[in-house]
PDB file of N, CA and C in Angstrom:
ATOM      1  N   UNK A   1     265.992  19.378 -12.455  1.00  0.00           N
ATOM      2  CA  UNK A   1     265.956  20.717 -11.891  1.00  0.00           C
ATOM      3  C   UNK A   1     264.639  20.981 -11.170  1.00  0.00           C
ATOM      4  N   UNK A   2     263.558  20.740 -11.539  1.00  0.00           N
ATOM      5  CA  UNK A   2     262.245  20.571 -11.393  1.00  0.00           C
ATOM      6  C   UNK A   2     261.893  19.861 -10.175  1.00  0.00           C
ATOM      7  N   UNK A   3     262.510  18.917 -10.030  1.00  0.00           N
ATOM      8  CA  UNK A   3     262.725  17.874  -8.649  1.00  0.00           C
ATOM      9  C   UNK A   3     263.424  18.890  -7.309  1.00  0.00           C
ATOM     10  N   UNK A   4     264.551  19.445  -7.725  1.00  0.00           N
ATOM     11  CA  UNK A   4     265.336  20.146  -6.598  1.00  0.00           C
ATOM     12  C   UNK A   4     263.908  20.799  -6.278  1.00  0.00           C
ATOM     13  N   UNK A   5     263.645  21.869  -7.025  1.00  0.00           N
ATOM     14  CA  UNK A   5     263.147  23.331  -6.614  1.00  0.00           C
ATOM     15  C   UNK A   5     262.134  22.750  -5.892  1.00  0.00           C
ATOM     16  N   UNK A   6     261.268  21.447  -5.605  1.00  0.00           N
ATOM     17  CA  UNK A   6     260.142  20.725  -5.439  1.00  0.00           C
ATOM     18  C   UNK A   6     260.844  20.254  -3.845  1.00  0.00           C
ATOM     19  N   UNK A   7     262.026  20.186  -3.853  1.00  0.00           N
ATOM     20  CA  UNK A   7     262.472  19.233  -2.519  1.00  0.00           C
ATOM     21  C   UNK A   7     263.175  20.413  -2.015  1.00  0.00           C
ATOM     22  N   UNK A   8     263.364  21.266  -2.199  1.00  0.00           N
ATOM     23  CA  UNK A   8     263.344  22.798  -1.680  1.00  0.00           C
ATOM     24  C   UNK A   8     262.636  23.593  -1.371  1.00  0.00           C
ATOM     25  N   UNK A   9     261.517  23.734  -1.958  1.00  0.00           N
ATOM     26  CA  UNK A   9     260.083  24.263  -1.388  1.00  0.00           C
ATOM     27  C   UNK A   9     259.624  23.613  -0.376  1.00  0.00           C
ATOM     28  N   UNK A  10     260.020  22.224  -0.510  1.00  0.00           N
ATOM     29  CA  UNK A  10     258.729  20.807   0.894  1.00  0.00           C
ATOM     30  C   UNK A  10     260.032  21.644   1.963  1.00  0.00           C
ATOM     31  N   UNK A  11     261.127  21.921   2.081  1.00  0.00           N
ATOM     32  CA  UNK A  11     261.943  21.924   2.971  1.00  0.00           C
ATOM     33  C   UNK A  11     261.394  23.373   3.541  1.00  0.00           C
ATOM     34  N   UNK A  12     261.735  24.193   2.687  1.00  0.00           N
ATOM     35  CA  UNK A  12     260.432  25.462   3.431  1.00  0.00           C
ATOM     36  C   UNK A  12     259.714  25.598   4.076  1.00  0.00           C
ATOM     37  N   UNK A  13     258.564  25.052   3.144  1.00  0.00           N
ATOM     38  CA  UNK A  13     257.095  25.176   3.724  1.00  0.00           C
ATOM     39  C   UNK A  13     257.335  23.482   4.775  1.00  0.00           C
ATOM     40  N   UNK A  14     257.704  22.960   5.351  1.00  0.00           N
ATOM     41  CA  UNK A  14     257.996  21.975   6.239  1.00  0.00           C
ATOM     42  C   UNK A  14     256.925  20.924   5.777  1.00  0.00           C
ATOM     43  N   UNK A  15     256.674  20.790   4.215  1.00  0.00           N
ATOM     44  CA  UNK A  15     255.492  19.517   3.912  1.00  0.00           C
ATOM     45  C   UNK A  15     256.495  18.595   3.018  1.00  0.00           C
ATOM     46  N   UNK A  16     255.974  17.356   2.570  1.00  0.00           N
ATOM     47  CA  UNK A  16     256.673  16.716   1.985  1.00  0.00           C
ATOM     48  C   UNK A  16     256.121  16.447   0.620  1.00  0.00           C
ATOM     49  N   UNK A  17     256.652  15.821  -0.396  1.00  0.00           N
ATOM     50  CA  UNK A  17     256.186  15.705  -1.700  1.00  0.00           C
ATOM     51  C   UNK A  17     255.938  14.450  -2.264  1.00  0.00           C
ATOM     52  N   UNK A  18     257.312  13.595  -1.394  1.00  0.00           N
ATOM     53  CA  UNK A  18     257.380  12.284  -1.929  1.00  0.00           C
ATOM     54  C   UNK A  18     258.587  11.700  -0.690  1.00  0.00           C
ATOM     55  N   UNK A  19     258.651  10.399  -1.120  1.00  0.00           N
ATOM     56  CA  UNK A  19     259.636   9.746   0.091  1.00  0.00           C
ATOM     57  C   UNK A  19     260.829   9.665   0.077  1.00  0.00           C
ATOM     58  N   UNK A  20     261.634  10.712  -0.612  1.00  0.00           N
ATOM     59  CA  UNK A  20     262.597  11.147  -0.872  1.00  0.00           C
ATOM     60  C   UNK A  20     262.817  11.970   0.511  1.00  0.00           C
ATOM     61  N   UNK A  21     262.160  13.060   0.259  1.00  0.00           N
ATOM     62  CA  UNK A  21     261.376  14.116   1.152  1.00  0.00           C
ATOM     63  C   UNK A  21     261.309  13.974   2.907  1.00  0.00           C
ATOM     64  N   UNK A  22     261.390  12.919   2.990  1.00  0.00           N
ATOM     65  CA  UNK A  22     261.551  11.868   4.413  1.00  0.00           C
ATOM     66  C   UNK A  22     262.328  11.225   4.458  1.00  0.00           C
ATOM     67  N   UNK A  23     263.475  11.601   3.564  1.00  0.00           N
ATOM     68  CA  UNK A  23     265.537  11.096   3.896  1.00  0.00           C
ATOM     69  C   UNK A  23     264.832   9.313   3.422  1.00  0.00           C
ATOM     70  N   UNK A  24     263.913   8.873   3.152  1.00  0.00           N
ATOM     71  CA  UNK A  24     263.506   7.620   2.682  1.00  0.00           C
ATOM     72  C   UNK A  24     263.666   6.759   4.129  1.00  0.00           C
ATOM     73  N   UNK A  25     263.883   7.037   5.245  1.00  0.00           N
ATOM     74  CA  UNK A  25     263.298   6.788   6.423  1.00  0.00           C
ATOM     75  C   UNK A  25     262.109   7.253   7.208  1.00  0.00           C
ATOM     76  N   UNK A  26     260.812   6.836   5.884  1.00  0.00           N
ATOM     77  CA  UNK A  26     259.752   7.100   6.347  1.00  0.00           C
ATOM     78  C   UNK A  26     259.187   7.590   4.709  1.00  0.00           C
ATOM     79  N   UNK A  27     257.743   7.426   4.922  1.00  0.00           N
ATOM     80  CA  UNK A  27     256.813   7.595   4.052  1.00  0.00           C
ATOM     81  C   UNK A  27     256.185   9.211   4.075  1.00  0.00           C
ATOM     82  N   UNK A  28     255.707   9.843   2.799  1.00  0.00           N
ATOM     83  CA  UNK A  28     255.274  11.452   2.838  1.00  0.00           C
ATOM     84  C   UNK A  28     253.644  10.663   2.693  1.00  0.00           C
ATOM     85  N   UNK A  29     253.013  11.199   3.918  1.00  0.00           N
ATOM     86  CA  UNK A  29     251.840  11.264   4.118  1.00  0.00           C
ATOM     87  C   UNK A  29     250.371  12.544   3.726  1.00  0.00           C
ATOM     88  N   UNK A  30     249.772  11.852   2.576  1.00  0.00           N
ATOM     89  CA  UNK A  30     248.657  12.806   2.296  1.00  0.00           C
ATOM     90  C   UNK A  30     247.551  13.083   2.641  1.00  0.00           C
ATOM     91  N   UNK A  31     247.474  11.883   3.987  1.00  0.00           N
ATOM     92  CA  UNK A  31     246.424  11.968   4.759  1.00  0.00           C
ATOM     93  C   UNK A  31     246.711  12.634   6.190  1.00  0.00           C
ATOM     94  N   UNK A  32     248.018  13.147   6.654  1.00  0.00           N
ATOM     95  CA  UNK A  32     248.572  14.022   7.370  1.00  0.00           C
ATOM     96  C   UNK A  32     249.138  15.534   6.747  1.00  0.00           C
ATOM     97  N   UNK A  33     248.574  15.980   6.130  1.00  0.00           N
ATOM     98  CA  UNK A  33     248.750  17.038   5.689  1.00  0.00           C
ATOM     99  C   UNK A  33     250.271  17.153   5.097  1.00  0.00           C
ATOM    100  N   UNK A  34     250.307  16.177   4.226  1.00  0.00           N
ATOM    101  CA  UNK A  34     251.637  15.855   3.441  1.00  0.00           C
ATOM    102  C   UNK A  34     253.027  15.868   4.641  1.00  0.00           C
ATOM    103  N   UNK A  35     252.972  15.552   5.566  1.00  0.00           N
ATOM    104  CA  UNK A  35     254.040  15.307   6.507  1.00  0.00           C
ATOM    105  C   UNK A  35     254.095  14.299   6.477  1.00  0.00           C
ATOM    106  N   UNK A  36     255.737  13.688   7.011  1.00  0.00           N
ATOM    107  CA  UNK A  36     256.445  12.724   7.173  1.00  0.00           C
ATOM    108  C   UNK A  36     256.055  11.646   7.892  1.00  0.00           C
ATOM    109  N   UNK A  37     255.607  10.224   7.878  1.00  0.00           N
ATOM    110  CA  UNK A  37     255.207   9.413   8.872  1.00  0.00           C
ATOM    111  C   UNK A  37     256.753   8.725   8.644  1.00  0.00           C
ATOM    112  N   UNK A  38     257.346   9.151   9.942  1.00  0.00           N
ATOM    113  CA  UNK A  38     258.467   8.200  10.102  1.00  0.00           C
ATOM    114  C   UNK A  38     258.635   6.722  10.795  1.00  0.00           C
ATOM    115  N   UNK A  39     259.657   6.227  10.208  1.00  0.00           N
ATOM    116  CA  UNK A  39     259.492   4.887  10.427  1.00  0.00           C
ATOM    117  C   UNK A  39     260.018   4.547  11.902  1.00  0.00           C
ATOM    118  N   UNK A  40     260.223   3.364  12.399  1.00  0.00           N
ATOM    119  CA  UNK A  40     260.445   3.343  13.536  1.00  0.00           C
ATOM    120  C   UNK A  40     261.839   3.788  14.177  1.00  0.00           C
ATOM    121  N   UNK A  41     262.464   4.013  14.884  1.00  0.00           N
ATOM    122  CA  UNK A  41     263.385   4.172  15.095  1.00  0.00           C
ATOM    123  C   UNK A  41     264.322   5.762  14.560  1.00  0.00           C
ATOM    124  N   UNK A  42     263.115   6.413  13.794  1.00  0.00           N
ATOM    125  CA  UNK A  42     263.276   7.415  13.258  1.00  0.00           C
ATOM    126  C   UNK A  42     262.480   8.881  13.313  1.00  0.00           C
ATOM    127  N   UNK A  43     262.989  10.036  13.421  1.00  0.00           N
ATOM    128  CA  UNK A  43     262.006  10.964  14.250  1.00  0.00           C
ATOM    129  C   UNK A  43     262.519  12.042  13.449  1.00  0.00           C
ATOM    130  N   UNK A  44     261.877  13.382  13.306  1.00  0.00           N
ATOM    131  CA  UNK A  44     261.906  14.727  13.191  1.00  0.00           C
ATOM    132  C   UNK A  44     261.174  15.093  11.591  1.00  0.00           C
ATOM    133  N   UNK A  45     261.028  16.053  11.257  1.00  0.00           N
ATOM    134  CA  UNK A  45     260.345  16.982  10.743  1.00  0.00           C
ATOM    135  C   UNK A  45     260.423  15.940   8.933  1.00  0.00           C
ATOM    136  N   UNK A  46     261.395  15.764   8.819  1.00  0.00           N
ATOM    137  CA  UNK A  46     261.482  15.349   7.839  1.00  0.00           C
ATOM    138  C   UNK A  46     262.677  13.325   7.675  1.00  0.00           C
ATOM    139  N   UNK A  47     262.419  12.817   8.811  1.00  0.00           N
ATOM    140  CA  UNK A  47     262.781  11.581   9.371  1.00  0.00           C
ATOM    141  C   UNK A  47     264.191  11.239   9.483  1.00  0.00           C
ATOM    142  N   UNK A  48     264.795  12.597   9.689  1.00  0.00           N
ATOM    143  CA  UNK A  48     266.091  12.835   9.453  1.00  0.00           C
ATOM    144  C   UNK A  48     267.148  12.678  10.891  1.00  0.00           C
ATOM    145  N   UNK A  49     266.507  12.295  11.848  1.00  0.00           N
ATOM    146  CA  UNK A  49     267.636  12.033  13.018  1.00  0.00           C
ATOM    147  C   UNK A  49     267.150  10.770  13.451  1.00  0.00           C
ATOM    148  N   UNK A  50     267.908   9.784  13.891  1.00  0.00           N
ATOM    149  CA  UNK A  50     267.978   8.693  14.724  1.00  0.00           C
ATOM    150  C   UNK A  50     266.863   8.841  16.118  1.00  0.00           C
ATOM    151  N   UNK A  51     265.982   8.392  16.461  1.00  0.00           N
ATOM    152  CA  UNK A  51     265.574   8.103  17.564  1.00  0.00           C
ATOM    153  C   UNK A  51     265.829   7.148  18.546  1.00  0.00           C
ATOM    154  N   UNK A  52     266.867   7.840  19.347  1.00  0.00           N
ATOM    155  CA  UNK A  52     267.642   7.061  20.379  1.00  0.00           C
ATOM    156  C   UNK A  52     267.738   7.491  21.901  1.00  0.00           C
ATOM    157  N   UNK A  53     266.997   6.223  22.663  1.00  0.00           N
ATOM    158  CA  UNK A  53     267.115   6.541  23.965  1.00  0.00           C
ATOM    159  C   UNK A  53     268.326   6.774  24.370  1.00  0.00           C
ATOM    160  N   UNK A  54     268.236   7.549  25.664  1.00  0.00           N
ATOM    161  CA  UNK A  54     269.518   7.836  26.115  1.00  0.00           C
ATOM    162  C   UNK A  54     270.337   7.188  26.651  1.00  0.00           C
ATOM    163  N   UNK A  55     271.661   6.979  26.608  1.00  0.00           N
ATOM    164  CA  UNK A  55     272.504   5.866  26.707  1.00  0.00           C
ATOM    165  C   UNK A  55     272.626   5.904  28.562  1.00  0.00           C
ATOM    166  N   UNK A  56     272.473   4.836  29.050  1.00  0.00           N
ATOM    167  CA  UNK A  56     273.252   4.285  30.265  1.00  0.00           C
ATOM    168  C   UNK A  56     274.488   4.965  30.701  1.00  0.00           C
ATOM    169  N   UNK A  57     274.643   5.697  32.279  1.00  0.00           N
ATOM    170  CA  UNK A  57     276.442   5.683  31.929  1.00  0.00           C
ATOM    171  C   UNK A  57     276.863   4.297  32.598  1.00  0.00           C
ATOM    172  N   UNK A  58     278.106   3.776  31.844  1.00  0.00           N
ATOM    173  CA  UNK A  58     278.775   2.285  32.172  1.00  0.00           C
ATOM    174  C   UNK A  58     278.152   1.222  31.323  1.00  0.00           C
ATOM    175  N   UNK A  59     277.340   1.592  30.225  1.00  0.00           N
ATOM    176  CA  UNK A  59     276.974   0.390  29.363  1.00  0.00           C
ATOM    177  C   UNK A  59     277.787   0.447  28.257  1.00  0.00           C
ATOM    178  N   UNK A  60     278.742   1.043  27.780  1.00  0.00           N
ATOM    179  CA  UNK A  60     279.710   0.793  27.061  1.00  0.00           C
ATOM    180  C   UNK A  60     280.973   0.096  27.193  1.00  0.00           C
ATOM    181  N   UNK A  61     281.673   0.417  26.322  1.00  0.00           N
ATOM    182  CA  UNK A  61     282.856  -0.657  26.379  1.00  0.00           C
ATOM    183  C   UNK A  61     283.515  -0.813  27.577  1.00  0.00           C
ATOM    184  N   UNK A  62     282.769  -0.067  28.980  1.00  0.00           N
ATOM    185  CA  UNK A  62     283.470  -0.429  30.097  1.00  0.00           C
ATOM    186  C   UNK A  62     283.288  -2.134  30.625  1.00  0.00           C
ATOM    187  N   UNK A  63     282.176  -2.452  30.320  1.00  0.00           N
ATOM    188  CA  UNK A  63     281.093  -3.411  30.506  1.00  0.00           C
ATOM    189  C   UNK A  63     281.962  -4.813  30.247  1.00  0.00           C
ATOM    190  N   UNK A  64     283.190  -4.630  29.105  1.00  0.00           N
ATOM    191  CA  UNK A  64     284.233  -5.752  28.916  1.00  0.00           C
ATOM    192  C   UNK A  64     284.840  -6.285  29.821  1.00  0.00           C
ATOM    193  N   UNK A  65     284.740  -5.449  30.841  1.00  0.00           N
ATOM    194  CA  UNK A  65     285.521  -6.235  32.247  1.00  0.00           C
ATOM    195  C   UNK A  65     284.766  -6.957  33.254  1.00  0.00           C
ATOM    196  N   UNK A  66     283.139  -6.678  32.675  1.00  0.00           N
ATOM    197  CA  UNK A  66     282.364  -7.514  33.417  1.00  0.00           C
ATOM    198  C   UNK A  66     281.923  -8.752  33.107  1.00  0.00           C
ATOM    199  N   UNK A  67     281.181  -9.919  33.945  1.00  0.00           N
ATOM    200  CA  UNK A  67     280.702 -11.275  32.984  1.00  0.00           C
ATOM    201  C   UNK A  67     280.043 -11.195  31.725  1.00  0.00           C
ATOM    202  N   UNK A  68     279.034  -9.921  31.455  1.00  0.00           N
ATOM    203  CA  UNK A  68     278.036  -9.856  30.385  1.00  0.00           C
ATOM    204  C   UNK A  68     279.535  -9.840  28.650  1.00  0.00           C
ATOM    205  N   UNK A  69     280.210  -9.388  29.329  1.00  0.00           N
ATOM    206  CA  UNK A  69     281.506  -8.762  27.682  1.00  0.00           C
ATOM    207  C   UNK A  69     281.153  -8.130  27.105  1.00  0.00           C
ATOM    208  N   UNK A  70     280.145  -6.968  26.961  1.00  0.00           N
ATOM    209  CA  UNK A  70     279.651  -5.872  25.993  1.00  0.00           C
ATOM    210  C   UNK A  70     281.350  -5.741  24.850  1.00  0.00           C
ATOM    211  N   UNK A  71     280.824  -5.655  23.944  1.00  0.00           N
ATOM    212  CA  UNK A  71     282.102  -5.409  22.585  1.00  0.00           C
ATOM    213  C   UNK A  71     280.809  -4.242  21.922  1.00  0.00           C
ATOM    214  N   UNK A  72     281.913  -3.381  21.341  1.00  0.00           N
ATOM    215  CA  UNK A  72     281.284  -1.864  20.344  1.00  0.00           C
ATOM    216  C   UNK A  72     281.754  -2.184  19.312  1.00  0.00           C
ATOM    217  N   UNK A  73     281.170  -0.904  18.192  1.00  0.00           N
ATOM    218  CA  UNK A  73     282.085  -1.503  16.712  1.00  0.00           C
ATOM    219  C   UNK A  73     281.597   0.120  15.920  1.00  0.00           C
ATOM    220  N   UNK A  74     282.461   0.215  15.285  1.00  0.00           N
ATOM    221  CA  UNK A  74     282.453   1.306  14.648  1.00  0.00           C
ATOM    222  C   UNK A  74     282.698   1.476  12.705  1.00  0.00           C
ATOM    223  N   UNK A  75     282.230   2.361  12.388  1.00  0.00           N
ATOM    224  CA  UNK A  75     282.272   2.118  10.636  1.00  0.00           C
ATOM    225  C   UNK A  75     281.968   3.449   9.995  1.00  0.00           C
ATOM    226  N   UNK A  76     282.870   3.902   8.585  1.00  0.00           N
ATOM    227  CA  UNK A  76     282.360   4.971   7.737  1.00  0.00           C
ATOM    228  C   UNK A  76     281.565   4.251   6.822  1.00  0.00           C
ATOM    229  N   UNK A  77     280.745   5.208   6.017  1.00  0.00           N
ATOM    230  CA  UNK A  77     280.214   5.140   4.588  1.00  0.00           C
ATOM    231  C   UNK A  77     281.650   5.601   3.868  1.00  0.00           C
ATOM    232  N   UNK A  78     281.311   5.315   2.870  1.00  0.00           N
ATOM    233  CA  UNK A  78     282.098   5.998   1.459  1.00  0.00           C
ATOM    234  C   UNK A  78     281.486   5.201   0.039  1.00  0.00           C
ATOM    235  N   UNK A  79     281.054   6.095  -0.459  1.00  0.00           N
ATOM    236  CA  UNK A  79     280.191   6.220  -2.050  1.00  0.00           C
ATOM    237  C   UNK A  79     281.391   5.908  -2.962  1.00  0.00           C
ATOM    238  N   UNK A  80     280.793   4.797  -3.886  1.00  0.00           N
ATOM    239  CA  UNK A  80     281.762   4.562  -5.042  1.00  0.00           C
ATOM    240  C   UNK A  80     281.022   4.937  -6.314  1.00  0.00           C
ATOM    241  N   UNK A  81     281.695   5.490  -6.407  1.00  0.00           N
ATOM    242  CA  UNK A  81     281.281   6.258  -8.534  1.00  0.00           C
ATOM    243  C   UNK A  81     280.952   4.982  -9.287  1.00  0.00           C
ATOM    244  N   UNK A  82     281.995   3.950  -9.509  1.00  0.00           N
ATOM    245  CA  UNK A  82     282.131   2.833  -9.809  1.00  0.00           C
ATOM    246  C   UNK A  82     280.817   2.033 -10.005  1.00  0.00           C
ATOM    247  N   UNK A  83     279.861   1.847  -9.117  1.00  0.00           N
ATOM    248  CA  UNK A  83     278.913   1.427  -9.111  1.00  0.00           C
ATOM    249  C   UNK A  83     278.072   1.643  -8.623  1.00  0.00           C
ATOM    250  N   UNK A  84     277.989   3.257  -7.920  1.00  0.00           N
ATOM    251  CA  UNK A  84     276.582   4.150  -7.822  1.00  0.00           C
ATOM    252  C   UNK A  84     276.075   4.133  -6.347  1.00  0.00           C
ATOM    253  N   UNK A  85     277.192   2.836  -5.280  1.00  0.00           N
ATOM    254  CA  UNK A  85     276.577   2.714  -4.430  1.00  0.00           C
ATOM    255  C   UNK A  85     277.319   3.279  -2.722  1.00  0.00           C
ATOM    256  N   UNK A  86     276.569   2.836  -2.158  1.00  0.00           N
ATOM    257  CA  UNK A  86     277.203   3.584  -0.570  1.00  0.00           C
ATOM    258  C   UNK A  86     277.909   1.948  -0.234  1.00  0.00           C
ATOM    259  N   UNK A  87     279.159   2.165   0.226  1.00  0.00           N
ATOM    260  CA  UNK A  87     279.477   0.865   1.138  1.00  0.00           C
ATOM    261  C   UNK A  87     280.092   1.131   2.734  1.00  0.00           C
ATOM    262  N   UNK A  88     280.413   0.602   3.240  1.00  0.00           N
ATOM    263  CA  UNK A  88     280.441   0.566   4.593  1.00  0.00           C
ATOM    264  C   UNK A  88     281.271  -0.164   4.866  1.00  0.00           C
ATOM    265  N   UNK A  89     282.663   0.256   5.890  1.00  0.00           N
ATOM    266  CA  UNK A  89     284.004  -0.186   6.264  1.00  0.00           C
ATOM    267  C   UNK A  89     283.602  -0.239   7.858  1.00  0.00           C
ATOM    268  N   UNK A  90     283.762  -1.448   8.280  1.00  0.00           N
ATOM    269  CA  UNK A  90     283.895  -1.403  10.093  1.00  0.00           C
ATOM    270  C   UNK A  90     284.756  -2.135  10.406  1.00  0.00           C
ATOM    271  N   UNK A  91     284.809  -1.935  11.664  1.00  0.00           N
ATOM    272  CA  UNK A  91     285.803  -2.705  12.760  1.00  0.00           C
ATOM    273  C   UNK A  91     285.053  -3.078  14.008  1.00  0.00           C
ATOM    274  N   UNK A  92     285.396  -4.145  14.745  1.00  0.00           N
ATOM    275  CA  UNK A  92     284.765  -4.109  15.933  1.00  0.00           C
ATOM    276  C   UNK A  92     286.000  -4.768  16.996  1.00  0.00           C
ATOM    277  N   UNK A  93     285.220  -4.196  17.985  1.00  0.00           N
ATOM    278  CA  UNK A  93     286.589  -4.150  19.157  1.00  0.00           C
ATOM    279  C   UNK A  93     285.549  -5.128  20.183  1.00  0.00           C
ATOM    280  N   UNK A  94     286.106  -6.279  20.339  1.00  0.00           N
ATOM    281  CA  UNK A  94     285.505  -7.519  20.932  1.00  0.00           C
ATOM    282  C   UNK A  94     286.239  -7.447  23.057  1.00  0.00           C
TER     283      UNK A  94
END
């Protein structure tokens, strides 16, 4: 309980507590005034959105009809009780 109210307050006051605190994509920094040093590829207040350049138009799966063959692929999470963990179902379209 003690933990929530702690990762509810950092969400407030916009500081962090621990690396929880930074979605664990990224470290809580105490030499930055307890803010988030996010890791690469990872950006915002608390390291919580993807940092992604902006996509090309025609670099997607149009790209299959060209020599290079660009193929995409797609996938959910889904959490099993069973054994505590996240797994991951994909497909890819070649």
């Amino acid at each position: 309980f003690i933990l929530s109210l702690l990762s509810v307050a950092s969400l407030i006051s916009g500081t962090c507590v621990d690396d929880k605190s930074c979605s664990f994509n990224g470290v809580c920094s105490s030499d930055d005034d307890d803010k988030c040093a996010c890791d690469p590829g990872w950006k915002g207040e608390f390291c919580e959105a993807l940092d992604l350049l902006p996509a090309r138009n025609g670099s997607g799966l149009s790209n299959m009809l060209h020599e290079s063959k660009t193929s995409t692929w797609g996938g959910n999470a889904i959490y099993s009780p069973l054994d505590n963990k996240d797994h991951m179902r994909h497909s890819v379209q070649a």
